[in-house]
Protein backbone atom coordinates (compact mmCIF):
# COMPACT_ATOMS: atom_id res chain seq x y z
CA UNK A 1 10.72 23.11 6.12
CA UNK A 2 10.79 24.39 9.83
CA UNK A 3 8.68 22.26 12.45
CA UNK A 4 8.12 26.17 13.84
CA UNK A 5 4.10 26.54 13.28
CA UNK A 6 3.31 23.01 13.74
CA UNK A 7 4.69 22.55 17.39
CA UNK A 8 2.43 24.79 19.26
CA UNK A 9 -0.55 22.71 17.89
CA UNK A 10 -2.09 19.28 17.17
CA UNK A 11 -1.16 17.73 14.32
CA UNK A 12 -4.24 15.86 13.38
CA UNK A 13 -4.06 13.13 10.59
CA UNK A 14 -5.77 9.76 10.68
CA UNK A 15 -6.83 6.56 8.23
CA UNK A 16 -10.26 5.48 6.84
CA UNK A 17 -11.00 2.14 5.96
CA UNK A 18 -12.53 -1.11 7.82
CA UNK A 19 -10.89 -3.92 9.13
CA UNK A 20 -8.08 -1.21 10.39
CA UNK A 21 -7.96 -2.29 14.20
CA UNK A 22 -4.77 -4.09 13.69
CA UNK A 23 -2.76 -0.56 12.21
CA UNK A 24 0.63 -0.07 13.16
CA UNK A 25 -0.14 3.31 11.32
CA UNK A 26 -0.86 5.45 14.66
CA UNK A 27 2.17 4.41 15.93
CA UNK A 28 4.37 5.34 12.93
CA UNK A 29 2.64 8.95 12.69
CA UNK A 30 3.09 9.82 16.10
CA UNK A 31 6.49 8.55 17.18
CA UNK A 32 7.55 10.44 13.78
CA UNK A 33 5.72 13.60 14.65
CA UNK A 34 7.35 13.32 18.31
CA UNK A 35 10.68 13.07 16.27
CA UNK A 36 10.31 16.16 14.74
CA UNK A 37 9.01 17.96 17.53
CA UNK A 38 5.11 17.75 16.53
CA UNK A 39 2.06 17.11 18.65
CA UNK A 40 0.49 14.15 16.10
CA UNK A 41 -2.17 12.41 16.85
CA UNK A 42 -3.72 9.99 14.26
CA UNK A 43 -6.90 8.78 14.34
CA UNK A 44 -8.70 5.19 13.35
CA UNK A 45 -11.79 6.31 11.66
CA UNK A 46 -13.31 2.46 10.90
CA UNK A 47 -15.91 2.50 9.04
CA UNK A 48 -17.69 -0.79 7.20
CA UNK A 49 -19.79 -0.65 4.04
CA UNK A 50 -19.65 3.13 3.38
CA UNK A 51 -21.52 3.91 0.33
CA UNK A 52 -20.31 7.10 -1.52
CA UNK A 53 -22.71 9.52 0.41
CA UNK A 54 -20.88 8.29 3.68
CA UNK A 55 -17.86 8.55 2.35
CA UNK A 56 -18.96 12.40 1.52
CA UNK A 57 -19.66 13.09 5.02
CA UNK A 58 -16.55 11.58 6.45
CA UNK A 59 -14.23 13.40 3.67
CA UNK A 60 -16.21 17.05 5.02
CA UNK A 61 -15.71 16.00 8.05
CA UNK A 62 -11.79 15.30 7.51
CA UNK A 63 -11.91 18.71 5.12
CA UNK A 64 -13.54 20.70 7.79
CA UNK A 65 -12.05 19.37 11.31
CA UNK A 66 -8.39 20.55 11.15
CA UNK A 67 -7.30 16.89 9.51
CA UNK A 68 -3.79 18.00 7.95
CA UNK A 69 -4.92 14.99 5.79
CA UNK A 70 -5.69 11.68 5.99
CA UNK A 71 -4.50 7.94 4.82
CA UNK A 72 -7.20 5.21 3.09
CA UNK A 73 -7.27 1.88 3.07
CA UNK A 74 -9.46 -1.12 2.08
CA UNK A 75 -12.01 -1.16 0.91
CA UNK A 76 -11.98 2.15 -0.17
CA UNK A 77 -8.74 3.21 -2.06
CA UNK A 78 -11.00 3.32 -5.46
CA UNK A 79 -14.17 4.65 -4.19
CA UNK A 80 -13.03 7.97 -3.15
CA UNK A 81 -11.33 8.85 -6.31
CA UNK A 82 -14.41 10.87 -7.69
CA UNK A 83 -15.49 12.33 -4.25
CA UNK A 84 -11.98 14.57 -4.10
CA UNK A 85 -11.13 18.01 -5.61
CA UNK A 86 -8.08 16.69 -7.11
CA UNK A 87 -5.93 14.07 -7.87
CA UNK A 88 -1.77 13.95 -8.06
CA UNK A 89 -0.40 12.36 -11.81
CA UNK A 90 0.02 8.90 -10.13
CA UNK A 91 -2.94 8.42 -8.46
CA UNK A 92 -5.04 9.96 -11.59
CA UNK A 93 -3.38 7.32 -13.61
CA UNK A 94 -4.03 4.24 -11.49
CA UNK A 95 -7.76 5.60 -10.38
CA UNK A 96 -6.69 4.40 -6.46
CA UNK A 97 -5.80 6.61 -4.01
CA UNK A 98 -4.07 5.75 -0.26
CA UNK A 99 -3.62 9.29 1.12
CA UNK A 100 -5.84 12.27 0.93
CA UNK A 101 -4.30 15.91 1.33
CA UNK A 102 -6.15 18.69 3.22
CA UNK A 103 -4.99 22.15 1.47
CA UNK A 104 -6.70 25.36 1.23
CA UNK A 105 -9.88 23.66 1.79
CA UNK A 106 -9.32 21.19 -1.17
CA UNK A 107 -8.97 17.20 -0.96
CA UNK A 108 -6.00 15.98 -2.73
CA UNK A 109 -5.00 12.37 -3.48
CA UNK A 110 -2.29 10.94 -3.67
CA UNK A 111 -1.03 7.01 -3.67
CA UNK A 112 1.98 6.24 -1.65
CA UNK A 113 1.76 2.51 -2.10
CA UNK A 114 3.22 3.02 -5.33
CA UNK A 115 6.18 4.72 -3.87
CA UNK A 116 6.38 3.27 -0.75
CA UNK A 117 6.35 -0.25 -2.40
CA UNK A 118 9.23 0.56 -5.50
CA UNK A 119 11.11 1.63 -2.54
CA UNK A 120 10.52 -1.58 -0.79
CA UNK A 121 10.92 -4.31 -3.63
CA UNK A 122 13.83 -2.24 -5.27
CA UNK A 123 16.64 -4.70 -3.71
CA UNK A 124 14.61 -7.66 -5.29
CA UNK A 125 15.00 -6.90 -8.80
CA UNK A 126 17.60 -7.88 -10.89
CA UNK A 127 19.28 -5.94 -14.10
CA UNK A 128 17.25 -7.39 -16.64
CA UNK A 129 15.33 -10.60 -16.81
CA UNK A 130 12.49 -9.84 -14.50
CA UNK A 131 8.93 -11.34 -14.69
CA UNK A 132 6.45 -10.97 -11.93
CA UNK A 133 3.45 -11.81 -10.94
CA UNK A 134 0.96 -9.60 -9.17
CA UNK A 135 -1.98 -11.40 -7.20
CA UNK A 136 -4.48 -9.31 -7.00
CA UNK A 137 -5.91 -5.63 -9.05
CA UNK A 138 -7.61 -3.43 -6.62
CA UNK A 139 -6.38 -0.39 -4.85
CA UNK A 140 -3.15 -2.29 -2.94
CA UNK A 141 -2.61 -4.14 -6.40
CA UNK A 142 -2.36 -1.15 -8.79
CA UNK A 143 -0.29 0.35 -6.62
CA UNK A 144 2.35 -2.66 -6.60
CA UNK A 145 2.03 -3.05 -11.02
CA UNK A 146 2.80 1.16 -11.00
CA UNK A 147 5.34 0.73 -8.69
CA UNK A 148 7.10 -2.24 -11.19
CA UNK A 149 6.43 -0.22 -14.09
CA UNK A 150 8.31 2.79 -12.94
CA UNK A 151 11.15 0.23 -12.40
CA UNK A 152 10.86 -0.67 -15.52
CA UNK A 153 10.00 -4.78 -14.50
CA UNK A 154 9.78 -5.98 -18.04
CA UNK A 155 6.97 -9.04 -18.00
CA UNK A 156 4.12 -8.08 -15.73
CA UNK A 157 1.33 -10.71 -15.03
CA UNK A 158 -1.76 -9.35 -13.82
CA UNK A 159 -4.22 -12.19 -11.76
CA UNK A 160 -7.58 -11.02 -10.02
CA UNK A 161 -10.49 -13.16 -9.33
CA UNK A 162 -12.75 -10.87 -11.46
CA UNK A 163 -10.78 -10.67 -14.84
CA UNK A 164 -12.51 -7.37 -15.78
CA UNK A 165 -10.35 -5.45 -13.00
CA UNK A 166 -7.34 -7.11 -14.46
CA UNK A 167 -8.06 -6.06 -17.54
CA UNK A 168 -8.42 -2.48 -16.59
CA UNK A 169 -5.59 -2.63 -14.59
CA UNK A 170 -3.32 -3.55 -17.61
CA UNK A 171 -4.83 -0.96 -19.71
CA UNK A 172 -4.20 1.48 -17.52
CA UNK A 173 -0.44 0.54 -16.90
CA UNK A 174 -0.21 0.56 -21.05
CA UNK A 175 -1.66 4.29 -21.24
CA UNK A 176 0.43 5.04 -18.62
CA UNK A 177 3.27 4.14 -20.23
CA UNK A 178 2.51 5.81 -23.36
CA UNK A 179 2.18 8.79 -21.79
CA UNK A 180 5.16 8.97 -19.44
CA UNK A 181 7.32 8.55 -23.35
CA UNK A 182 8.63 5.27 -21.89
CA UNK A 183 8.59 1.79 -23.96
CA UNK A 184 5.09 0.36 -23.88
CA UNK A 185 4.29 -1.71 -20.43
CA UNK A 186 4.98 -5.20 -21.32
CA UNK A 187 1.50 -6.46 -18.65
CA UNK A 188 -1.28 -8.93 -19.73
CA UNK A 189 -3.74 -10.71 -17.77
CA UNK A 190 -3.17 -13.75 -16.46
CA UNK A 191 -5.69 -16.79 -16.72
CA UNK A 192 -5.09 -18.40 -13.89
CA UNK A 193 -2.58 -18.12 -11.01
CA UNK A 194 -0.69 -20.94 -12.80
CA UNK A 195 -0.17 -18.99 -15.77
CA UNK A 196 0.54 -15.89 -14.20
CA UNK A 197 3.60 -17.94 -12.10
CA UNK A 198 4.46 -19.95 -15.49
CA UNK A 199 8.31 -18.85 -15.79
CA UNK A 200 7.70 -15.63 -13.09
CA UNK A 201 11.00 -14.68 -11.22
CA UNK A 202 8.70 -12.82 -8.41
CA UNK A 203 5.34 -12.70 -6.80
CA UNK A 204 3.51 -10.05 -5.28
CA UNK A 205 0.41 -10.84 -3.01
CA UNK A 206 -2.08 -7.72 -2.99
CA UNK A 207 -5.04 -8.93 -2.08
CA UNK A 208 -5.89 -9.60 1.73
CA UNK A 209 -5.64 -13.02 1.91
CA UNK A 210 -3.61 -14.02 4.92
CA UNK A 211 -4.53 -11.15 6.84
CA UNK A 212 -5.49 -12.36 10.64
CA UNK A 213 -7.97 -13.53 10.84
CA UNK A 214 -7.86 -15.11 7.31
CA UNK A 215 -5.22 -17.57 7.10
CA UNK A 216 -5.46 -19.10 3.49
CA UNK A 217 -3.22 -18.61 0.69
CA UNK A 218 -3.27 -16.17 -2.73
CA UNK A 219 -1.25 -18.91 -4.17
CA UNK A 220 -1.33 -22.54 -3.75
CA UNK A 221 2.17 -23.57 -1.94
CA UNK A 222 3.11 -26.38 -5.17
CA UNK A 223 3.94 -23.28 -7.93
CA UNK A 224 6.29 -21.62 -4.89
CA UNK A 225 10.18 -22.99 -5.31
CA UNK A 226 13.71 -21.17 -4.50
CA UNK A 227 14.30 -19.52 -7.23
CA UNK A 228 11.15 -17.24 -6.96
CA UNK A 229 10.92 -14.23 -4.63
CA UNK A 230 7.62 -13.79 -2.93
CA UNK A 231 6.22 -10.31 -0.87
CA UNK A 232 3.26 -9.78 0.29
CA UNK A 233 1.29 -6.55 1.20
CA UNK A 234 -0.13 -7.72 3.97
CA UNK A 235 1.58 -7.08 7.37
CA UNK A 236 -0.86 -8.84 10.34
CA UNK A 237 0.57 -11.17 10.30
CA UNK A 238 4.22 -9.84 9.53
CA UNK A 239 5.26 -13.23 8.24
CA UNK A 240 2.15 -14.72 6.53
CA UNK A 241 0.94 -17.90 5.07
CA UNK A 242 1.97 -17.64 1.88
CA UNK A 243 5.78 -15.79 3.19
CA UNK A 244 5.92 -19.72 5.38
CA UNK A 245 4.88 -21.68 2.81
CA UNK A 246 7.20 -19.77 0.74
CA UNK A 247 10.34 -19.72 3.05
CA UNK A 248 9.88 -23.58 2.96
CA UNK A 249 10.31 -23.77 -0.24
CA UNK A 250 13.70 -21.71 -0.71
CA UNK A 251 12.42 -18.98 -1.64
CA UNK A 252 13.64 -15.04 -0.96
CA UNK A 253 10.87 -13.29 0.92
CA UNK A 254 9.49 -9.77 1.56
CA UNK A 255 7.04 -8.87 4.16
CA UNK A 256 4.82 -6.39 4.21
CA UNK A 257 7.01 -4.23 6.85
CA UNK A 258 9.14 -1.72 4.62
CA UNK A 259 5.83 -0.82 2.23
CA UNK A 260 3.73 -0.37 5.60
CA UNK A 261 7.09 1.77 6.58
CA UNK A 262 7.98 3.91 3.80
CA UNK A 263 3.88 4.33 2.54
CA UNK A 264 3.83 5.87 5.77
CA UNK A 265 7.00 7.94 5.52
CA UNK A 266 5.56 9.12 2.27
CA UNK A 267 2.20 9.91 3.23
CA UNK A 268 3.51 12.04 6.44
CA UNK A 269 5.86 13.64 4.59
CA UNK A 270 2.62 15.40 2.32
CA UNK A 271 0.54 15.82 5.15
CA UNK A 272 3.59 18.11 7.15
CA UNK A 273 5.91 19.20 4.36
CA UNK A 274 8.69 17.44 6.91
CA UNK A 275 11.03 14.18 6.14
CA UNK A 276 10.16 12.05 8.71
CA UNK A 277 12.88 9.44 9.85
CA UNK A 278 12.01 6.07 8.55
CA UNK A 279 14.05 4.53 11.52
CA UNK A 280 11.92 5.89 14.46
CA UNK A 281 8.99 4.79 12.37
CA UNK A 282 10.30 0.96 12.06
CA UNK A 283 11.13 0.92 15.13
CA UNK A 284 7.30 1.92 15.84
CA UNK A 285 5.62 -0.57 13.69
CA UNK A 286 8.34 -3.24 15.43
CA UNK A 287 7.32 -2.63 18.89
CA UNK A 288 3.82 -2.62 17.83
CA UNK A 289 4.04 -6.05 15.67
CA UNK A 290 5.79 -7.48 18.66
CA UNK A 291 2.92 -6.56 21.28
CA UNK A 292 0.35 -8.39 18.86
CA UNK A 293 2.07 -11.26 18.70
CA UNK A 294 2.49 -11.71 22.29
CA UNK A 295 -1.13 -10.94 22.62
CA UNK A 296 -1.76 -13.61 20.01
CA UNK A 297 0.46 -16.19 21.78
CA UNK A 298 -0.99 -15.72 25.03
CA UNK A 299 -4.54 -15.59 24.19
C-alpha cells in the first residue's frame, strides 16, 4: 500500500490502559510512521478504574476523533471485548483484545500479543518435547497460551491465582483447537506454580509482577535451573526479577523486548495498511529503555 493519502495528514493512533507512563509504545509508532513518511502521533490515554460506561465514552471518543485505531493494555484487554462492533477470529477465540481498529465507523479488535509473542518465543522452542508453563490467564496470558498453541507447544500448564480464569483459559484453547481441525490442545490447569514447573522445559511470566515499581517474583527463584528457558512479558524493567534470578541459575532468557517490538509492528501495520520496519522500531524502544534507566540510576 502507498504512504500517498496518509502523508499530508496526522496519523493519529494511541493506547488505553493505566499504569502506561512507562510505554516505549509512542516511540515505536512514531519513529515507524516517520519511516514511512507519515505524520504519527500516538497518544497515552491513562485511565484507572474505568468501568464499562467509561470505557464507552473513551471508545466514541477514539471512533469519532480521527483515531486510525488504537492499542489496549492492562487492565482492560478483556473488558472491551463486548463494547466493540467486531472482533477478528483470534481475538473472538481468546475473549482479549490488545488493538482496536477504527474502519468505516466500526471498532474492530484484534490481539497482536498472540502474534507478536509466537514471533518472539519461536527461536525457543525445540522440535518436539516442549512443555511450558504460563504464569498468569488474563489478557497478556491468553495471548502467550494462543500464541504456543498455534506452534503447536505440546504440554501447556496454565497457573493463575484465581483458578476459575485458568480454567476458562484452557477451555478456550481446547475449543479453539477443535475448531481450527488441529489435534486437541494438550493444556490443563496447574495447582500450584510447582506443579505447573514439575518437568516444564519453559516459562512464561504474564502477569505484571516485576513491573517497576513491583519488584517481586511470579515464580519463586528455587524451581528456576539451566535447563529451563524463562520470558517474561513485562518490559520496565527490560531485564526483570525473575529474568536475574533466572540468568543466575543457567537458564536461557527472553525479555519482554521483541513481543513489545513486533505487538507493535503488528498493531501498526492494521491501523495503516503499511509494513512498518521492525528495526527503526527496536531501535526506538532501545533508546527509550536506555533513557529510563539512566533516569533510574541517577535518581
Amino acid at each position: 500500500m502507498s504512504t500517498r493519502g496518509y502523508a499530508s495528514k496526522k496519523l493519529l493512533t494511541g493506547l488505553i490502559g493505566a499504569p502506561i507512563a512507562h510505554s516505549a509504545s509512542p516511540a515505536m509508532h512514531e519513529r515507524a510512521a516517520e519511516a514511512l513518511g507519515l505524520r504519527g502521533h500516538y497518544q497515552l490515554i491513562e485511565i484507572a478504574g474505568a468501568d464499562a460506561a467509561g470505557l464507552v465514552t473513551l471508545l466514541e471518543g477514539v471512533r469519532r476523533l480521527g483515531f486510525a485505531g488504537v492499542n489496549v493494555t492492562y487492565p482492560y484487554k478483556e473488558a472491551v471485548v463486548p463494547l466493540l462492533d467486531a472482533l477478528a477470529p483470534g481475538a473472538a477465540a481468546m475473549g482479549a483484545v490488545n488493538t482496536v481498529v477504527v474502519g468505516n465507523g466500526r471498532l474492530t479488535g484484534h490481539n497482536t500479543d498472540t502474534t507478536g509473542f509466537a514471533r518472539a518465543v519461536a527461536p525457543l522452542l525445540a522440535p518436539a518435547g516442549n512443555a511450558v508453563a504460563v504464569i498468569g490467564a488474563g489478557g497478556v496470558g491468553k495471548a502467550i497460551a494462543f500464541a504456543l498453541a498455534g506452534l503447536n507447544v505440546p504440554d501447556i500448564r496454565i497457573f493463575d491465582s484465581e483458578p476459575a480464569r485458568a480454567a476458562t483459559l484452557v477451555s478456550l484453547l481446547a475449543r479453539q483447537g477443535g475448531a481450527r481441525g488441529a489435534a486437541r490442545v494438550a493444556a490443563r490447569v496447574a495447582a500450584s506454580v510447582e506443579d505447573a514447573l514439575d518437568g516444564a522445559t519453559g516459562l512464561v511470566n504474564g502477569t505484571p509482577v516485576g513491573m517497576l515499581p513491583n519488584r517481586a517474583m511470579p515464580v519463586p527463584a528455587a524451581l528456576l535451573h539451566e535447563k529451563l528457558w524463562v520470558a517474561d512479558a513485562v518490559y520496565s524493567p527490560l531485564i526483570t526479577p525473575l529474568l536475574v534470578a533466572a540468568e543466575a541459575k543457567g537458564a536461557k532468557i527472553m525479555t519482554g523486548r521483541e513481543l513489545a517490538i513486533y505487538q507493535a509492528a503488528d498493531a501498526f501495520e492494521l491501523f495503516t495498511g503499511l509494513a512498518p520496519s521492525t528495526e527503526v522500531m527496536g531501535k526506538a524502544f532501545d533508546e527509550v529503555m536506555a533513557a529510563r534507566s539512566s533516569a533510574y540510576h541517577a535518581a
